[in-house]
Protein backbone atom coordinates (compact mmCIF):
# COMPACT_ATOMS: atom_id res chain seq x y z
CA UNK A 1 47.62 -24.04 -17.96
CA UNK A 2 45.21 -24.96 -14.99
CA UNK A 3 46.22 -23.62 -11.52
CA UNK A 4 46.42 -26.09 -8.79
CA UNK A 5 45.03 -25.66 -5.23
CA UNK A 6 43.52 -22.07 -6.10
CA UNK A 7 43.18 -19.78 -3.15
CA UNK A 8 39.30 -18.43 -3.07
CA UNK A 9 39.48 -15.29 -0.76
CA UNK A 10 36.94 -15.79 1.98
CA UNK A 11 33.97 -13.50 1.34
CA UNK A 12 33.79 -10.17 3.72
CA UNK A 13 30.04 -9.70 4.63
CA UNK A 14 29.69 -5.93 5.08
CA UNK A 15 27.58 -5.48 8.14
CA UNK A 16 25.46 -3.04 6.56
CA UNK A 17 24.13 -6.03 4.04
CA UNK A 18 23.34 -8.15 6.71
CA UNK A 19 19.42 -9.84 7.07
CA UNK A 20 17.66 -7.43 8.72
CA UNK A 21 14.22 -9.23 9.15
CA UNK A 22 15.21 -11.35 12.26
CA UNK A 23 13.27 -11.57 15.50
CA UNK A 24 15.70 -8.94 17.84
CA UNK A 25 14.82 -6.32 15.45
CA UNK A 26 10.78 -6.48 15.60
CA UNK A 27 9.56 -3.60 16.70
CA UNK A 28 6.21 -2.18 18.59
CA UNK A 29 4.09 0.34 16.35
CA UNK A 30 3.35 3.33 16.73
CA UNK A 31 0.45 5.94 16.13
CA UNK A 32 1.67 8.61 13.66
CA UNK A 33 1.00 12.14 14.45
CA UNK A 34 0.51 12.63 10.83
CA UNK A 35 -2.09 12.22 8.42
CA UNK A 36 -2.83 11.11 4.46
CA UNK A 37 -6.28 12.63 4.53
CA UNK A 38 -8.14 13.17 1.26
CA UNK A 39 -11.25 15.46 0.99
CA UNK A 40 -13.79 15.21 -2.01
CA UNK A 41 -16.66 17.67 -2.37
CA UNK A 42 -18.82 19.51 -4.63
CA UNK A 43 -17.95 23.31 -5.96
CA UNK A 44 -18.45 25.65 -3.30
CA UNK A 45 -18.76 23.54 -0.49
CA UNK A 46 -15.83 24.76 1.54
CA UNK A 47 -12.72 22.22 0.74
CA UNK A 48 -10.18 25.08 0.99
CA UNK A 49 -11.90 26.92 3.97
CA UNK A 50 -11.66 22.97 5.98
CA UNK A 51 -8.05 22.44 5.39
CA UNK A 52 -7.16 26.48 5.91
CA UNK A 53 -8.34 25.51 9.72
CA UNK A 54 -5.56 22.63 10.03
CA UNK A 55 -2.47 23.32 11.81
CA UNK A 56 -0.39 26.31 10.58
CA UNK A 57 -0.47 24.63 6.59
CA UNK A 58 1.18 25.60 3.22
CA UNK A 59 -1.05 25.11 0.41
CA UNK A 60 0.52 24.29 -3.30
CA UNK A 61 -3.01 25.76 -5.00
CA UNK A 62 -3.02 24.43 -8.62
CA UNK A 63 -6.04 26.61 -9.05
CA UNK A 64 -7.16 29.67 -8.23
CA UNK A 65 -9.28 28.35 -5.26
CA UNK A 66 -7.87 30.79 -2.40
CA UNK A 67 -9.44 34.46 -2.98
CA UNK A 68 -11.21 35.53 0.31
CA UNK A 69 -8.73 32.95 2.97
CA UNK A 70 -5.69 34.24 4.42
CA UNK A 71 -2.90 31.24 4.21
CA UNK A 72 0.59 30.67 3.53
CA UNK A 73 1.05 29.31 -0.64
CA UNK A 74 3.49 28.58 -2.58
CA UNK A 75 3.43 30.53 -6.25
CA UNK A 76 0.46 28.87 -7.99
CA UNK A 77 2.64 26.17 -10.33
CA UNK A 78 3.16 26.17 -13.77
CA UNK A 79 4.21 22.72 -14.71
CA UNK A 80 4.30 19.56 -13.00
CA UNK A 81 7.84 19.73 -12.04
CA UNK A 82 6.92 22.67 -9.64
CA UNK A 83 4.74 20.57 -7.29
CA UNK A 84 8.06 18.14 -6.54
CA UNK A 85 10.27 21.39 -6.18
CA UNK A 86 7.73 22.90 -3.34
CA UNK A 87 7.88 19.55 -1.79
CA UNK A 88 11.73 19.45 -1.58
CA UNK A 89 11.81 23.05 -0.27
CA UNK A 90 9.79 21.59 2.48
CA UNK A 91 12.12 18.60 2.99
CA UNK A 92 14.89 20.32 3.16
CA UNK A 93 14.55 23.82 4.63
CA UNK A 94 13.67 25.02 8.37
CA UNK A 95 10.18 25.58 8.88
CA UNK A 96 7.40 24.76 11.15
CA UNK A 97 4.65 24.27 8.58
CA UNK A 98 2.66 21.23 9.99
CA UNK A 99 0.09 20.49 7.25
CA UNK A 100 0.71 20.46 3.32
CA UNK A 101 -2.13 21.03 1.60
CA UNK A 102 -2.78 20.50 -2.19
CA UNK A 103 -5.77 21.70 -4.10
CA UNK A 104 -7.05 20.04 -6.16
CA UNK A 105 -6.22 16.70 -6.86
CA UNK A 106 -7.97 17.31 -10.32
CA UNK A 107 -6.12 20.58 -11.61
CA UNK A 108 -2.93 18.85 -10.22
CA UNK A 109 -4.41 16.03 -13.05
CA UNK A 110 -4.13 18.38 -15.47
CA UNK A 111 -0.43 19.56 -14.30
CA UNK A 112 0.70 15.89 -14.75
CA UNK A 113 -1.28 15.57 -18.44
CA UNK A 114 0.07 18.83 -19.48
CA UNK A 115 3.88 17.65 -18.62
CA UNK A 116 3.16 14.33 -20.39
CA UNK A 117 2.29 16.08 -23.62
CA UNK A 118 4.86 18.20 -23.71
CA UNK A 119 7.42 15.64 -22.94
CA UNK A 120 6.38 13.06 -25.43
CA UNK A 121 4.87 15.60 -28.20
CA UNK A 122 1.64 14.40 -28.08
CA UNK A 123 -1.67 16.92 -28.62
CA UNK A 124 -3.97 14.86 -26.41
CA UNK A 125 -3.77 11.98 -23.40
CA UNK A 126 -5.92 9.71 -26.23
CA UNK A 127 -2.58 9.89 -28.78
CA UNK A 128 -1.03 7.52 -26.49
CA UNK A 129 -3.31 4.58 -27.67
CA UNK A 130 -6.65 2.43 -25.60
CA UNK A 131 -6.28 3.91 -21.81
CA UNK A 132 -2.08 4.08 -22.10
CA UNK A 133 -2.17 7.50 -21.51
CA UNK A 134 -3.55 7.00 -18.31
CA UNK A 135 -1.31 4.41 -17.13
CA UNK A 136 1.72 6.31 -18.16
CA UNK A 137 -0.14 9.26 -15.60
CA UNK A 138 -0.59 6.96 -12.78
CA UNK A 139 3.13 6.29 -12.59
CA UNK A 140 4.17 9.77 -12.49
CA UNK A 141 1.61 10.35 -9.22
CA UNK A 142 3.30 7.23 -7.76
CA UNK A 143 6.51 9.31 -7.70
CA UNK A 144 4.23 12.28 -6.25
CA UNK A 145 2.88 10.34 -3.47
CA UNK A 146 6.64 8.76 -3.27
CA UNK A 147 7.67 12.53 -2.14
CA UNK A 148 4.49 13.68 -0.19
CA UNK A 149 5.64 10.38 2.07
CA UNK A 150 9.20 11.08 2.27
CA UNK A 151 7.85 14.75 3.45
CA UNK A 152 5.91 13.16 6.00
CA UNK A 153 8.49 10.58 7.45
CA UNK A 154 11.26 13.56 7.60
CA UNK A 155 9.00 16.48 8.87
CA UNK A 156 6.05 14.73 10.48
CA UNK A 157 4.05 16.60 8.02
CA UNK A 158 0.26 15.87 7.57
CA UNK A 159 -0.37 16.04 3.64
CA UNK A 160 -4.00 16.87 2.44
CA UNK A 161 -5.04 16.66 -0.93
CA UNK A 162 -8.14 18.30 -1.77
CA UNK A 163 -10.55 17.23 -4.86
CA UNK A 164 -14.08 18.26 -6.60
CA UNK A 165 -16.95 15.63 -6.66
CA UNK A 166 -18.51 14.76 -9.35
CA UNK A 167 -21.82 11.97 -10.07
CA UNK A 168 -20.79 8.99 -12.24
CA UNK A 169 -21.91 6.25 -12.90
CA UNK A 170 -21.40 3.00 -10.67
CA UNK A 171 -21.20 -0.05 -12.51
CA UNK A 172 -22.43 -2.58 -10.32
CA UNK A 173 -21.33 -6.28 -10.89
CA UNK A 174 -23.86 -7.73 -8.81
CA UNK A 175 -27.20 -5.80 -9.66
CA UNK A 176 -28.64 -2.81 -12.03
CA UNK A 177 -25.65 0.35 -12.19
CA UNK A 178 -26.11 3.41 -10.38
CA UNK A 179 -25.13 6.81 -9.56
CA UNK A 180 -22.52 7.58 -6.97
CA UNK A 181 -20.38 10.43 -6.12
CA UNK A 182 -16.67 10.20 -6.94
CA UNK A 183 -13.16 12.79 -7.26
CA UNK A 184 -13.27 14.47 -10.32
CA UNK A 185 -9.94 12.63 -11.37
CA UNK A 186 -9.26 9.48 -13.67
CA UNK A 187 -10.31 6.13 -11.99
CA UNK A 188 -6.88 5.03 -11.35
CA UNK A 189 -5.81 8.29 -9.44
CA UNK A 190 -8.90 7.92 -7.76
CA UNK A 191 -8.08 4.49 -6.77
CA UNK A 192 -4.63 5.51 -6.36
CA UNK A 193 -5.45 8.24 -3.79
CA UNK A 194 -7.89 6.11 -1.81
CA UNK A 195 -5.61 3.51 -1.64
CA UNK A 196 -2.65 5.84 0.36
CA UNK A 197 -5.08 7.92 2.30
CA UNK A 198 -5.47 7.08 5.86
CA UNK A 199 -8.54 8.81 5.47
CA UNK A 200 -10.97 9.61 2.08
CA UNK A 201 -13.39 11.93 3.51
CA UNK A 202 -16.61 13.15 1.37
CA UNK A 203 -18.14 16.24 1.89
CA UNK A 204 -21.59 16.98 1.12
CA UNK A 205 -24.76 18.91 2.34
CA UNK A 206 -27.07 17.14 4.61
CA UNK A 207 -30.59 17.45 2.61
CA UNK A 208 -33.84 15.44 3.32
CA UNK A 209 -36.30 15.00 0.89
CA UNK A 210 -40.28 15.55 1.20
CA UNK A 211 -42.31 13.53 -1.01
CA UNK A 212 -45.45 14.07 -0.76
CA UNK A 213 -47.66 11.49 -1.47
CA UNK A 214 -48.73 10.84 -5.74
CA UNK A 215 -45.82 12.13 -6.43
CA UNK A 216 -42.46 11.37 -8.22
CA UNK A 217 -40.22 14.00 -7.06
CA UNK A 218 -39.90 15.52 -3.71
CA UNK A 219 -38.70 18.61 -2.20
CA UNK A 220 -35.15 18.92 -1.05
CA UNK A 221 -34.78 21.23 2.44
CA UNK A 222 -32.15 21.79 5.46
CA UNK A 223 -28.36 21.65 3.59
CA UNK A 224 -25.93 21.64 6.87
CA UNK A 225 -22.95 20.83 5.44
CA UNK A 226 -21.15 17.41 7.00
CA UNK A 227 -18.33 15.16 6.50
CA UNK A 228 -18.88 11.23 6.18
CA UNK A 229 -16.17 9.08 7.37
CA UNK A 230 -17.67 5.48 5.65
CA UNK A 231 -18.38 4.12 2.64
CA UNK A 232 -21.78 4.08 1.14
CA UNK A 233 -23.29 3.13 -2.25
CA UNK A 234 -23.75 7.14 -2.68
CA UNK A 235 -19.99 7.61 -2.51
CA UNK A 236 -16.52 6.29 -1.33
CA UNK A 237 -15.16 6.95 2.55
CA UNK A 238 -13.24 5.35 4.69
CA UNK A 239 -10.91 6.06 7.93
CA UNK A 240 -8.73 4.31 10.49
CA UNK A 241 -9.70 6.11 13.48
CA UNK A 242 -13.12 4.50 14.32
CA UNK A 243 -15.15 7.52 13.48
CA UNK A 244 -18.49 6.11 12.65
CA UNK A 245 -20.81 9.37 12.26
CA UNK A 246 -21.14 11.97 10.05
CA UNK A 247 -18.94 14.89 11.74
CA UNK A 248 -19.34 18.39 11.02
CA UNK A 249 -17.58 20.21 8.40
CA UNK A 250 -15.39 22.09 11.23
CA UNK A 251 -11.71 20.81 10.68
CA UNK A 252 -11.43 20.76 14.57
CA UNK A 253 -13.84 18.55 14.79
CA UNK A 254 -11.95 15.98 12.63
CA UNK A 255 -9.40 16.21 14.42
CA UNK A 256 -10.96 15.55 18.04
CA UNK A 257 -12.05 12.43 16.11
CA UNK A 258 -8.15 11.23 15.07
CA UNK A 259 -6.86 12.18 18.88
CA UNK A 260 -9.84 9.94 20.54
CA UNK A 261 -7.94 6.71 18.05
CA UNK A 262 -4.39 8.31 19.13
């Protein structure tokens, strides 16, 4: 039997699901005191020394990079799962660690690879099928740069990921390929990383080349080592504090750079 005159209850609105996009709630920005910095460079050149000189940091080492430098670590980790658990221990403890540093971006790779094979019984990254592998990795450093954010918006943390260079191949779409430097990681993280960064920093040695004349080869000499802040056809940089030059490879120098924007 149909119901005449049916009562709808009026609907209750709760305040906390109300439109929050409306003009009286825009907001002025603000500079963050924090950083997303990423620093490439060849073996050797000094990544973990750089970042040691930041602001009292804790470094999660996935390799055995820190011998001869007196810092604060966390146990070197084991399995991927051990990265996220340092990172909660900094989200939710009392501390005053200012920078988190994690080196390298490319053993941390292998972290994530290692967890995905064991997980899904697989004996190698290429069992997944064409590049699925891959994809199936990028996700799972989504979630890691997920937490390194959530760090950063709860503690003011800087986060600084650290990463080997290595020369591939550039192909170009407009003219013959080349050679570039890039991380030492799969294209996507690569992308992935320079894509969150506030700033990709490369680090590299500062070496002119003689050629003398009838020949084909020249003579490499000098080999300060500097930081450049800008993209170039020989590598990928970038930054959002208007640093134009190539700085030296003195972390206080960086940072004079980020306070001039700030």
């Amino acid at each position: 039997m149909k119901l005449k005159n049916k009562i709808v209850p009026t609907q209750v609105i709760d305040p906390a699901q109300q439109k929050k996009m409306v003009l009286s709630a825009i907001l002025d920005s603000k500079p963050s005191e924090s950083q997303k910095v990423v620093l490439y460079a060849p073996e050797g050149w000094g990544k973990t020394t750089w970042a040691s000189k930041s602001e009292n940091p804790i470094f999660i080492s996935t390799e055995d990079g820190i011998k001869n430098i007196k810092v604060k670590k966390f146990p070197e980790p084991e399995m991927w799962q051990d990265i996220f658990d340092a990172i909660d221990a900094l989200r939710s403890g009392d501390h005053d660690y200012k920078n988190l540093v994690i080196d390298t971006a490319d053993w941390t790779e292998h972290l994530c690879q290692k967890f995905l094979l064991e997980r899904d019984k697989k004996t190698s990254i290429e069992d997944y099928g064409y590049g699925k592998g891959y994809v199936i990795a990028f996700e799972e450093w989504k979630k890691l740069l997920s937490s390194a954010d959530k760090l950063r918006k709860e503690k003011g943390m800087s986060v600084i990921f650290l990463a080997h260079s290595t020369i591939k191949t550039f192909n170009n779409p407009s003219g013959e390929n080349f050679d570039r430097w890039e991380m030492k990681t799969d294209r996507r993280i690569s992308a992935l990383l320079k894509e969150w960064a506030d700033c990709v920093l490369f680090g590299n040695y500062d070496i002119a080349v003689d050629i003398q004349k009838g020949q084909s080869k020249g003579k490499g000499f000098g080999g300060d080592r500097v930081i450049y802040a800008n993209h170039s056809p020989a590598w990928d940089a970038k930054n959002r504090y208007g640093i134009t030059e190539p700085i030296s490879s003195e972390y206080s120098d960086f940072i004079k750079e980020v306070k001039k924007c700030n």
